[in-house]
C-alpha atoms as a PDB file:
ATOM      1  CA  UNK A   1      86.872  75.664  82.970  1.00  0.00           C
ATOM      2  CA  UNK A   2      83.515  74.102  84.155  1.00  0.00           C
ATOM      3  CA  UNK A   3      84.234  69.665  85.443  1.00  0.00           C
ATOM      4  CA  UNK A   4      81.653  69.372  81.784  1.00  0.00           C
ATOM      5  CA  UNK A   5      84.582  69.997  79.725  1.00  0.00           C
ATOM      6  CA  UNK A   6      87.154  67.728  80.353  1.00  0.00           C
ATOM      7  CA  UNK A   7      84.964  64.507  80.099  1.00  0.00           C
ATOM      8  CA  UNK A   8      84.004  63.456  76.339  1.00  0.00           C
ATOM      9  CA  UNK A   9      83.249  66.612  74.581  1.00  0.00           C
ATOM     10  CA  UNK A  10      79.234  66.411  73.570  1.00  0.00           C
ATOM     11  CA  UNK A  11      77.901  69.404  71.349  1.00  0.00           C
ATOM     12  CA  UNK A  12      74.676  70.401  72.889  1.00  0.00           C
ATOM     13  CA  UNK A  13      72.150  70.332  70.188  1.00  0.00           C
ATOM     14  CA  UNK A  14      69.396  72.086  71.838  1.00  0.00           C
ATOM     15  CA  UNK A  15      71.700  75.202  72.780  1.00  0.00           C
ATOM     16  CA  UNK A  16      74.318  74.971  70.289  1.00  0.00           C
ATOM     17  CA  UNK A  17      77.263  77.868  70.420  1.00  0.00           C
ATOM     18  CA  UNK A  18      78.858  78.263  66.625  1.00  0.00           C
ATOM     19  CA  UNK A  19      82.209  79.098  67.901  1.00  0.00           C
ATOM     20  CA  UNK A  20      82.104  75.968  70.164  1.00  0.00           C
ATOM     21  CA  UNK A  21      81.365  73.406  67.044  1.00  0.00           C
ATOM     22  CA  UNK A  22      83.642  75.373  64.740  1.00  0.00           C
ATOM     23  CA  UNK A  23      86.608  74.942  67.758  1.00  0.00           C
ATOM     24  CA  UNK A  24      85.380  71.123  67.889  1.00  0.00           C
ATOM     25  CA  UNK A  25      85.668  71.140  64.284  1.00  0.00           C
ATOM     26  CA  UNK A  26      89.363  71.716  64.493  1.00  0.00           C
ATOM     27  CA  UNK A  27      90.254  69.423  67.546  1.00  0.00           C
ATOM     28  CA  UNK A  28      88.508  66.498  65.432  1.00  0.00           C
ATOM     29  CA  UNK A  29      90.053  67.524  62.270  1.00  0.00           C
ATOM     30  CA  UNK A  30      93.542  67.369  64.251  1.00  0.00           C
ATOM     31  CA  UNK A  31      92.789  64.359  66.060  1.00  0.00           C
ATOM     32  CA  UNK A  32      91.852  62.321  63.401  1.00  0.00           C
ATOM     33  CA  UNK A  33      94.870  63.333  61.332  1.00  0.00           C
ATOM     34  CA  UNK A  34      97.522  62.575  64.003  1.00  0.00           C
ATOM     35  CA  UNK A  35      96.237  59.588  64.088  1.00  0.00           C
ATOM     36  CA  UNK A  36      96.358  58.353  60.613  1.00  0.00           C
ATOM     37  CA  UNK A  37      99.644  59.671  60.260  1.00  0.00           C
ATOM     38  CA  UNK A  38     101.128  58.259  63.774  1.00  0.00           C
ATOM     39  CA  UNK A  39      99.588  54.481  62.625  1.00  0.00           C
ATOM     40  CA  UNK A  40     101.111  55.602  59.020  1.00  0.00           C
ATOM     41  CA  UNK A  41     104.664  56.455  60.191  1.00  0.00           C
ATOM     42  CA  UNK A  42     105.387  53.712  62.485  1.00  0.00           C
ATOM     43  CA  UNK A  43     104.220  51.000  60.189  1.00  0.00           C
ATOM     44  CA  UNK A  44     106.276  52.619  57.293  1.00  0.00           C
ATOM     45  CA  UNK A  45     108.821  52.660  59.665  1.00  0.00           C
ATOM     46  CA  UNK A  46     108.809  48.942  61.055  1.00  0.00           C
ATOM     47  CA  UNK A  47     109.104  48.140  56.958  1.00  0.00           C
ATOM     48  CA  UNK A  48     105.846  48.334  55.746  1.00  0.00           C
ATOM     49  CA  UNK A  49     106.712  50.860  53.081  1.00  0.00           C
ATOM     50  CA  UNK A  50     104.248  51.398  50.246  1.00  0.00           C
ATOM     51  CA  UNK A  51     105.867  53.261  47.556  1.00  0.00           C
ATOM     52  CA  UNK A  52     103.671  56.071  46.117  1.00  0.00           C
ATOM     53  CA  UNK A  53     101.042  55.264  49.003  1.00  0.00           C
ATOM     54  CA  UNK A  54      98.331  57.909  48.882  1.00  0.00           C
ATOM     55  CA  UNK A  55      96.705  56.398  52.483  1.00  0.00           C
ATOM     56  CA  UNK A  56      99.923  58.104  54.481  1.00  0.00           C
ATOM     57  CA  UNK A  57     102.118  60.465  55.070  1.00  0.00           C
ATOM     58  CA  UNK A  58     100.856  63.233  53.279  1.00  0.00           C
ATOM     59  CA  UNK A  59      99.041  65.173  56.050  1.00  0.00           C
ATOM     60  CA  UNK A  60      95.907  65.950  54.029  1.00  0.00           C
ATOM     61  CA  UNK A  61      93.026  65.077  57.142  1.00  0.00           C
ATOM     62  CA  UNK A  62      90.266  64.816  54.020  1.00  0.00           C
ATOM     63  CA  UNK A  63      92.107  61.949  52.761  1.00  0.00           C
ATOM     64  CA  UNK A  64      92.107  60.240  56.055  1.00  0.00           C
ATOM     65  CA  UNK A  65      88.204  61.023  57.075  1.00  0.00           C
ATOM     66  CA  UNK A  66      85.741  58.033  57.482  1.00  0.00           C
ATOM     67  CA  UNK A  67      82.213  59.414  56.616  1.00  0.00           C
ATOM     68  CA  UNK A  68      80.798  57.237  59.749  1.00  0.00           C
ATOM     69  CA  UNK A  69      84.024  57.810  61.857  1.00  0.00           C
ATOM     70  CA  UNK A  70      83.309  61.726  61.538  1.00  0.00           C
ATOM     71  CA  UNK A  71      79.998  61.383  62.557  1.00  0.00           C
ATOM     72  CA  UNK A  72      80.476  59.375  65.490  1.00  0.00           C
ATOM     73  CA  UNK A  73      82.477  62.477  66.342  1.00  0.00           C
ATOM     74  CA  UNK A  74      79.525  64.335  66.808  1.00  0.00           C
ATOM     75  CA  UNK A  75      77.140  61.196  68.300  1.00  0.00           C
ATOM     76  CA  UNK A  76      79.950  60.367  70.785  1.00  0.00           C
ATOM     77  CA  UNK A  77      82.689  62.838  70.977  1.00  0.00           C
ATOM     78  CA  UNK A  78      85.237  60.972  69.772  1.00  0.00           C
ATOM     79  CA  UNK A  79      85.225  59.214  66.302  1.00  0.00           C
ATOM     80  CA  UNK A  80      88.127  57.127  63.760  1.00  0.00           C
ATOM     81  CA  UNK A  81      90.200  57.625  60.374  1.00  0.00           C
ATOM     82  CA  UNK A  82      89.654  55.917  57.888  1.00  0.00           C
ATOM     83  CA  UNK A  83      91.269  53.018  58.439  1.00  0.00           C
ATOM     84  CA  UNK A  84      95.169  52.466  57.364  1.00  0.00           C
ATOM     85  CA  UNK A  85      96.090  49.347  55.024  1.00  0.00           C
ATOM     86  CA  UNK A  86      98.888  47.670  56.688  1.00  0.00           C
ATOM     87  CA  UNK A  87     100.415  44.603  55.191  1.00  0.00           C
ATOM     88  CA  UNK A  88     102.032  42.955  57.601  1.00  0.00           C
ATOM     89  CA  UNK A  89     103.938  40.515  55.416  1.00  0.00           C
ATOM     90  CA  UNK A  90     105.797  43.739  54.473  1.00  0.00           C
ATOM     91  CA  UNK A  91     107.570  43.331  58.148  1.00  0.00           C
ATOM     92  CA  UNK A  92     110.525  41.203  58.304  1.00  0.00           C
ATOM     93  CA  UNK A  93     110.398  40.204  61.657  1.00  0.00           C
ATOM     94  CA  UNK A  94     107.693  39.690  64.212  1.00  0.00           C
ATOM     95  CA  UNK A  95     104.675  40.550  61.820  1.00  0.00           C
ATOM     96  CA  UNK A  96     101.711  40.135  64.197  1.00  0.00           C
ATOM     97  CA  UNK A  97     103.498  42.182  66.944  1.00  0.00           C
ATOM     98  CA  UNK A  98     104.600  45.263  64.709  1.00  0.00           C
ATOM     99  CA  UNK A  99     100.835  45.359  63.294  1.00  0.00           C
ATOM    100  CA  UNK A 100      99.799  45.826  66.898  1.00  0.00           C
ATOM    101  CA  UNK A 101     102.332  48.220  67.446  1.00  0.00           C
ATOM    102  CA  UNK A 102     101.443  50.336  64.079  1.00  0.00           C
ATOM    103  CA  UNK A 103      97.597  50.072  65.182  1.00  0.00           C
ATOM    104  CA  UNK A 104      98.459  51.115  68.458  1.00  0.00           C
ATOM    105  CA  UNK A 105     100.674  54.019  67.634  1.00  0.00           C
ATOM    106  CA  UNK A 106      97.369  56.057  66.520  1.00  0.00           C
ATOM    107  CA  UNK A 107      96.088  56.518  69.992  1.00  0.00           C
ATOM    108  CA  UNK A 108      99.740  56.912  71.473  1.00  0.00           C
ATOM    109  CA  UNK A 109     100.159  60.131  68.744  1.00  0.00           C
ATOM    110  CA  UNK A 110      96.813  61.657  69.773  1.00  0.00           C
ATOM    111  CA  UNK A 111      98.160  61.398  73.728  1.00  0.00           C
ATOM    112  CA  UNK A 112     101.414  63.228  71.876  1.00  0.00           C
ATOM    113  CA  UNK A 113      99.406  65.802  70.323  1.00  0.00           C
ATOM    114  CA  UNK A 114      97.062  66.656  73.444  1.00  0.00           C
ATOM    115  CA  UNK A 115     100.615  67.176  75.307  1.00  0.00           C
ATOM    116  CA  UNK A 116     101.557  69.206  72.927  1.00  0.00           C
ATOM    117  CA  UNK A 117      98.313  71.172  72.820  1.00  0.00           C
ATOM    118  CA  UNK A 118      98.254  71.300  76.380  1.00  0.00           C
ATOM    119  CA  UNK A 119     101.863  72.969  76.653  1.00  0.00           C
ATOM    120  CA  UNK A 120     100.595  75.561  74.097  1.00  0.00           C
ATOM    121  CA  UNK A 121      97.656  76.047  76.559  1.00  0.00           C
ATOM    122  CA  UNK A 122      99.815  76.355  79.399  1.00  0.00           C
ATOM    123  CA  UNK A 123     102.240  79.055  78.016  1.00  0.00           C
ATOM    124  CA  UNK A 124      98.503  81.268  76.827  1.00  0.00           C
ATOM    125  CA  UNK A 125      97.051  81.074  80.413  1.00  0.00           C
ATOM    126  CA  UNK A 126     100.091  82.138  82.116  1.00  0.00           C
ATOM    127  CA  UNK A 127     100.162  85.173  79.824  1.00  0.00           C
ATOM    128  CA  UNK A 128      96.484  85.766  81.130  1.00  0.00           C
ATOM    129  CA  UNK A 129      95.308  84.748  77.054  1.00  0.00           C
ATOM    130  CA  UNK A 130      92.250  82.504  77.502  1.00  0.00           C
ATOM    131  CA  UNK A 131      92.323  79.957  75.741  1.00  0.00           C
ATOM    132  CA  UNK A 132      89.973  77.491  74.268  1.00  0.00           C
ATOM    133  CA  UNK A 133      90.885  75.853  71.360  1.00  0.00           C
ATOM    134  CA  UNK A 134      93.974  74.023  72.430  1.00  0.00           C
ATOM    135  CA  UNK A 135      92.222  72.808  75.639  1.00  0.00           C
ATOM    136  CA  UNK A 136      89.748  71.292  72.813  1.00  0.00           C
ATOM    137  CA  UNK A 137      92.009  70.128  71.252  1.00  0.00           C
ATOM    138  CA  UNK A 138      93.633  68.163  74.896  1.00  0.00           C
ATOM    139  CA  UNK A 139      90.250  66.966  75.605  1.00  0.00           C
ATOM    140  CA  UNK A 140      88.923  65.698  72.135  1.00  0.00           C
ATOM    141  CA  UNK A 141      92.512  63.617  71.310  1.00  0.00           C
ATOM    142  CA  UNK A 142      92.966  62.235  74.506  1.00  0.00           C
ATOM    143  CA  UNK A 143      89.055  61.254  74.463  1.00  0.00           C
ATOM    144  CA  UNK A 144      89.508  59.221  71.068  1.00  0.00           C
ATOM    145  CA  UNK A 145      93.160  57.508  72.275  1.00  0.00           C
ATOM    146  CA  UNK A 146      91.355  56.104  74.910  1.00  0.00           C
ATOM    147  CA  UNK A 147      88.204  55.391  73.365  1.00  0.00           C
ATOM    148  CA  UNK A 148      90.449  53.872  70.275  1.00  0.00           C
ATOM    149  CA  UNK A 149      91.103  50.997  72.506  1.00  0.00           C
ATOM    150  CA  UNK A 150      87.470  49.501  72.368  1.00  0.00           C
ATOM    151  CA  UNK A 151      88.176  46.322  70.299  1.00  0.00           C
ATOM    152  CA  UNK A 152      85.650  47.037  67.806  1.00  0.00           C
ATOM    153  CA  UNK A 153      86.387  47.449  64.439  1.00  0.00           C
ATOM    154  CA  UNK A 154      87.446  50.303  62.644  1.00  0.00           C
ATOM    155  CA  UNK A 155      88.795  51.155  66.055  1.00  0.00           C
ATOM    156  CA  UNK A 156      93.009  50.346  66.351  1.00  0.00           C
ATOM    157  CA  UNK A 157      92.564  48.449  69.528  1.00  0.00           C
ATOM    158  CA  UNK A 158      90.568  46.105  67.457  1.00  0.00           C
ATOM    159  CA  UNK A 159      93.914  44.773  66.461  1.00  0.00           C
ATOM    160  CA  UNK A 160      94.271  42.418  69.105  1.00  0.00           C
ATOM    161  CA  UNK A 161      91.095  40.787  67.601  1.00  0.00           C
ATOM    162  CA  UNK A 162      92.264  41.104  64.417  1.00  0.00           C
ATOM    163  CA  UNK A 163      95.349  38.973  65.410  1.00  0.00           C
ATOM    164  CA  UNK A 164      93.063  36.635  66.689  1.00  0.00           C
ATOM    165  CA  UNK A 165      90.899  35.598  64.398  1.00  0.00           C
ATOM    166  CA  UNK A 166      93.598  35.781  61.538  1.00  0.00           C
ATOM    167  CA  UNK A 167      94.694  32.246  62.534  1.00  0.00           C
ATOM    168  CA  UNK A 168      92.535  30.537  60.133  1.00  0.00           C
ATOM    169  CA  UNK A 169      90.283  30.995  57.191  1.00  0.00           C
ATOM    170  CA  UNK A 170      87.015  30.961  59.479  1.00  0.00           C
ATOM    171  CA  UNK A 171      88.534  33.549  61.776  1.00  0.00           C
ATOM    172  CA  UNK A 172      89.241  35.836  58.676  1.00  0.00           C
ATOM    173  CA  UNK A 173      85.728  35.780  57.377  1.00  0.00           C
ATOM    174  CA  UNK A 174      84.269  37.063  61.139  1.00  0.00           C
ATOM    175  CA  UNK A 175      87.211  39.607  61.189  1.00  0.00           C
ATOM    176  CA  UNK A 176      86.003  40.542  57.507  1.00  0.00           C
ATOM    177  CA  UNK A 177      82.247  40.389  58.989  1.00  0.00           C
ATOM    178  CA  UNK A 178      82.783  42.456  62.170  1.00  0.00           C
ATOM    179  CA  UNK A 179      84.924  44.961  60.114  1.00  0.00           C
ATOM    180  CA  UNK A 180      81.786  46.028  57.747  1.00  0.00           C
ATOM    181  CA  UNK A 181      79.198  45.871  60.988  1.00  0.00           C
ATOM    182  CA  UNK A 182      81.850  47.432  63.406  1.00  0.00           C
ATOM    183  CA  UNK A 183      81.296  50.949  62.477  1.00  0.00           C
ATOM    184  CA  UNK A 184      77.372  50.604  62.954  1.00  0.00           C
ATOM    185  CA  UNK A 185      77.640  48.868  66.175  1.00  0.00           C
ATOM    186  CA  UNK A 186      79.537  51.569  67.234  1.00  0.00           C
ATOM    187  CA  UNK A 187      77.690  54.531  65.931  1.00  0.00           C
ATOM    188  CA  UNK A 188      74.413  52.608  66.762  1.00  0.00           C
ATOM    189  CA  UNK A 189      75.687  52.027  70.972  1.00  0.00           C
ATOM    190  CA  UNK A 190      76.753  55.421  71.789  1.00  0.00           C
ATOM    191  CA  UNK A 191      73.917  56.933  69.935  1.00  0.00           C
ATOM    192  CA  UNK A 192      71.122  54.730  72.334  1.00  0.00           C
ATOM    193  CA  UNK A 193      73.792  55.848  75.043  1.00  0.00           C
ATOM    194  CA  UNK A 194      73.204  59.321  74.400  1.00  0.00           C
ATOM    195  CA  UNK A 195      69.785  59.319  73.888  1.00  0.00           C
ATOM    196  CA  UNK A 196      68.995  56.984  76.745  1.00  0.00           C
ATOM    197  CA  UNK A 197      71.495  58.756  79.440  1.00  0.00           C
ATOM    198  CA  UNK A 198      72.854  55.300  79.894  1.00  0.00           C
ATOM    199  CA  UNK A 199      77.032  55.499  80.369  1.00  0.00           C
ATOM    200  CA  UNK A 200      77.837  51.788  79.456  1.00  0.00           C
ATOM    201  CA  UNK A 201      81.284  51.362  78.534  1.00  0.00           C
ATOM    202  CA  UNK A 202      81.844  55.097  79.041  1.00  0.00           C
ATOM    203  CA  UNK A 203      81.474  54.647  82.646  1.00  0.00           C
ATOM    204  CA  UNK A 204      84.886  53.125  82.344  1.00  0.00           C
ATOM    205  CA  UNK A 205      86.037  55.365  79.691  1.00  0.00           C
ATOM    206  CA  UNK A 206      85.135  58.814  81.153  1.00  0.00           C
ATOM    207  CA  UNK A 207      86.859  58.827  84.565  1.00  0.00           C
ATOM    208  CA  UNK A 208      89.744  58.377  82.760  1.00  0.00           C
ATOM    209  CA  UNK A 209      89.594  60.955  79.884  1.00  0.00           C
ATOM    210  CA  UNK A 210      88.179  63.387  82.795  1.00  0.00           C
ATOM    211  CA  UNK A 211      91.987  62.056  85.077  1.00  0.00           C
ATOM    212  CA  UNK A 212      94.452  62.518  81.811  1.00  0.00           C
ATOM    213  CA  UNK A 213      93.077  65.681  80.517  1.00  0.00           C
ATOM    214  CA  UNK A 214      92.844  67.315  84.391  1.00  0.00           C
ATOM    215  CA  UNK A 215      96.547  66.097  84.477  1.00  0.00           C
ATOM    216  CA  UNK A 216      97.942  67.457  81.213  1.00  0.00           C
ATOM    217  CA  UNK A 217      96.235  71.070  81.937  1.00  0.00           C
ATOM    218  CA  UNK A 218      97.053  71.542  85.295  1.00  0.00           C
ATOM    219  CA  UNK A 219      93.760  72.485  86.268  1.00  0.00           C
END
């Protein structure tokens, strides 16, 4: 496994391998599903239970795809789910804390599910079975749990903004404002980043991806 792998995984457009975007395909798919469901499960249980819900629990990753999200996937390397509705007022106790702990849990499953994947990996290679996908799948869900904890909108580390500007009335309408722009902003950064060869905040973001995915395959 070449030191390109385990930072962000970026399709190369100008050379690009089917079987690599089809295994991508799958590690994105599975990221962005875990996701969802780990935000969905935790704020269900913390007592935000929506009876008949059709935004959780129900494993189906079309339901939880963001059209932008999924492309920022492919602009970025890592991407978002459509974003969960949480009502907090559902919580008995300590509302703003267990909506930052639901938010949060979405990037804490993905670290789950790249452990997972990564234990799978571990038991191929020492059979001498090379594998590929589940190493994907290790690098592209540990790459959006960290990058999930940019505070920008749709992203879940956006909810310690979100409990910050819910104070008041004016605070709600920028949190309203920044959550229709958010996705554009983002999309619209790493794109110039790409394009330009200019890290910005992946210069942060990257070293430790490239440390957490080294770490989880042994390699």
């Amino acid at each position: 496994m070449d030191g390109e792998f385990y930072l962000p995984y970026l399709i190369n457009y100008s050379q690009p391998v089917v079987e690599d975007i089809a295994i991508f395909c799958v590690a994105m798919l599975t990221a962005i599903v875990v996701s969802a469901e780990g935000q969905g499960f935790v704020a269900t249980f913390l007592g935000d239970s929506v009876p008949g819900a059709k935004d959780r629990l129900h494993f189906n990753v079309f339901l939880h795809m963001s059209l932008l999200g999924t492309l920022c996937f492919f602009v970025a390397g890592f991407g978002w789910a459509k974003q969960l509705k949480i009502n907090s007022n559902n919580f008995k106790s300590s509302p703003r804390s267990f909506l930052l702990i639901s938010r949060i849990s979405g990037p804490l499953a993905n670290l789950l599910m790249a452990n997972i994947a990564a234990s799978l990996s571990w038991v191929l290679t020492r059979y001498g079975v090379e594998d590929k996908v589940f190493s994907t799948i290790v690098v592209v869900n540990i790459t959006m749990a960290i990058y999930s904890l940019i505070p920008i909108p749709p992203l879940p580390g956006s909810a310690v903004l979100e409990l910050f500007l819910a104070k008041n009335n004016e605070g709600r309408k920028i949190w309203t404002g920044l959550c229709q722009v958010g996705p554009y902003i983002l999309i619209g950064l790493f794109l110039l980043f790409r394009l330009t060869g200019y890290e910005g905040v992946s210069s942060v973001m990257n070293p430790i991806v490239q440390w957490l995915t080294v770490f989880a395959l042994d390699i």
